[in-house]
Protein backbone atom coordinates (compact mmCIF):
# COMPACT_ATOMS: atom_id res chain seq x y z
CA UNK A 1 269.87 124.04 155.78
CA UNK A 2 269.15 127.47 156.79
CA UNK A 3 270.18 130.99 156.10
CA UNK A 4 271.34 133.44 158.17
CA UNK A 5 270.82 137.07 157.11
CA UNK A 6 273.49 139.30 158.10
CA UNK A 7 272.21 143.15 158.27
CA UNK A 8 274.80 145.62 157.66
CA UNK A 9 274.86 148.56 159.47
CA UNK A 10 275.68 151.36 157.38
CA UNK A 11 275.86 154.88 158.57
CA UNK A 12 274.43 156.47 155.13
CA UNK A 13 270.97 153.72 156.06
CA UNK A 14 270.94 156.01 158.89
CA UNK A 15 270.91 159.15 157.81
CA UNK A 16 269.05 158.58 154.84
CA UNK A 17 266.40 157.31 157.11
CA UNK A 18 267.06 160.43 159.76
CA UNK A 19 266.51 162.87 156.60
CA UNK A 20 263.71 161.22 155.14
CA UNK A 21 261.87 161.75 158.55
CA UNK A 22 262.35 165.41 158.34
CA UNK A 23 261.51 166.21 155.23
CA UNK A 24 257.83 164.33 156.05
CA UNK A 25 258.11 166.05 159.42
CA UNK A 26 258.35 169.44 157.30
CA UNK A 27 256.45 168.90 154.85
CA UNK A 28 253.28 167.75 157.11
CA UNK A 29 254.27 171.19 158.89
CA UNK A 30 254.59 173.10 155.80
CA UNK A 31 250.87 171.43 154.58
CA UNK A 32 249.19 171.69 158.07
CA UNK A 33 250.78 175.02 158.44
CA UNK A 34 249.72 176.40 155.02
CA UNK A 35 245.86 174.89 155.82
CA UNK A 36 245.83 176.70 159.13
CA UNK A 37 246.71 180.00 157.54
CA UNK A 38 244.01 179.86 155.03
CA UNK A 39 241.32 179.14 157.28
CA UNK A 40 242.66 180.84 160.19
CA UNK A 41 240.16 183.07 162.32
CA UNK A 42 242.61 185.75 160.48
CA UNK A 43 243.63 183.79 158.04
CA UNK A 44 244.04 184.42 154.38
CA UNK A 45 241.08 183.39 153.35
CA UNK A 46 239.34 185.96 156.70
CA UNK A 47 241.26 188.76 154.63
CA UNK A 48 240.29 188.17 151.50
CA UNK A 49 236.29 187.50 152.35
CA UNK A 50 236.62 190.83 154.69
CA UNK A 51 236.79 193.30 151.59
CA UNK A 52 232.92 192.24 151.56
CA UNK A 53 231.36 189.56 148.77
CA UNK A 54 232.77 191.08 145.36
CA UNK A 55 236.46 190.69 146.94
CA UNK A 56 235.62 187.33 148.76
CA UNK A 57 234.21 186.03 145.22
CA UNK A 58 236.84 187.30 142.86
CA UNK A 59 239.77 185.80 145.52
CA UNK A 60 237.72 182.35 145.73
CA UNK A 61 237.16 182.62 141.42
CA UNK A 62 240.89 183.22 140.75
CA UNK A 63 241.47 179.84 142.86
CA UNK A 64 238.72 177.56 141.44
CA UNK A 65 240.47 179.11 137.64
CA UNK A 66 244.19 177.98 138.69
CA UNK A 67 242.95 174.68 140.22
CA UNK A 68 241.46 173.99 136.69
CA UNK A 69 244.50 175.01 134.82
CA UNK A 70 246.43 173.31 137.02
CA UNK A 71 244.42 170.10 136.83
CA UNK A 72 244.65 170.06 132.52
CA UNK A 73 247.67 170.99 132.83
CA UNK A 74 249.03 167.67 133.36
CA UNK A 75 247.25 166.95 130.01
CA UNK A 76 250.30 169.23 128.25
CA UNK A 77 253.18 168.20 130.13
CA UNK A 78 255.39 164.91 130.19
CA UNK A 79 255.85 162.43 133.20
CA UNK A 80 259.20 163.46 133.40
CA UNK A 81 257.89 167.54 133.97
CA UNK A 82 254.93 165.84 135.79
CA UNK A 83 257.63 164.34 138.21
CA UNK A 84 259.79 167.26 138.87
CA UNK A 85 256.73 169.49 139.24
CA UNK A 86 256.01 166.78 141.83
CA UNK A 87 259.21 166.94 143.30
CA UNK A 88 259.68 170.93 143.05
CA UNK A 89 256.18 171.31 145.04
CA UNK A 90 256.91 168.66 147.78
CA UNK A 91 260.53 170.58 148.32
CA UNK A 92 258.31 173.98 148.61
CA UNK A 93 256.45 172.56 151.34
CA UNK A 94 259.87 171.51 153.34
CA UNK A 95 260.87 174.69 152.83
CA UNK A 96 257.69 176.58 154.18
CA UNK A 97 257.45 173.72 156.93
CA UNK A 98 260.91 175.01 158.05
CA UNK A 99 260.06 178.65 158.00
CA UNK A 100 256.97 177.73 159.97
CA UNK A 101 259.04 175.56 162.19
CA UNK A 102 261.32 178.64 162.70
CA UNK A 103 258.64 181.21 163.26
CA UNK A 104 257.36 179.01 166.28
CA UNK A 105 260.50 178.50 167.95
CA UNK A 106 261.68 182.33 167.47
CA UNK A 107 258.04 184.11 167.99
CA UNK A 108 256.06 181.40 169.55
CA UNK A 109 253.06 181.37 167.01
CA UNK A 110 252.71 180.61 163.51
């Protein structure tokens, strides 16, 4: 005897799916965008190294101090802050993806 699986076509299955894609779509955006202004030919990171080696250092020392923090950090926090801190920088990234996404389709650059 066999089964036969009925799919049910549900409209919110769709547009969960449709809005799932572009929040990855913005997010990759937001991540690749955020990469490519750091190490940009005028990036960020071109700005802060072209005040000369005492400007380039401090800029590159405050990072490597918040990465630190930022990785013991999770040492004083709960999963539950762990997971919204999750969630709260994934949303960021949606949200610069779509400024980026805007910024090409209204200037033509990022």
């Amino acid at each position: 005897m066999q089964q036969q699986i009925k799919l049910k076509a549900e409209p919110s299955a769709l547009f969960q799916t449709l809005f799932g894609f572009a929040l990855v779509s913005m997010v990759m955006l937001g991540i690749g965008g955020t990469i490519y202004k750091v190490v940009s030919h005028d990036g960020w990171l071109a700005r802060w190294l072209g005040h000369g080696l005492p400007g380039g250092t401090a800029a590159f020392g405050t990072l490597v101090v918040l990465g630190v923090l930022a990785w013991f950090s999770r040492l004083w926090t709960t999963h539950r802050t762990q997971g919204l801190l999750a969630d709260l920088i994934v949303y960021a990234f949606a949200l610069t993806g779509v400024v980026y996404a805007l910024r090409l389709w209204s200037v033509g650059v990022l």
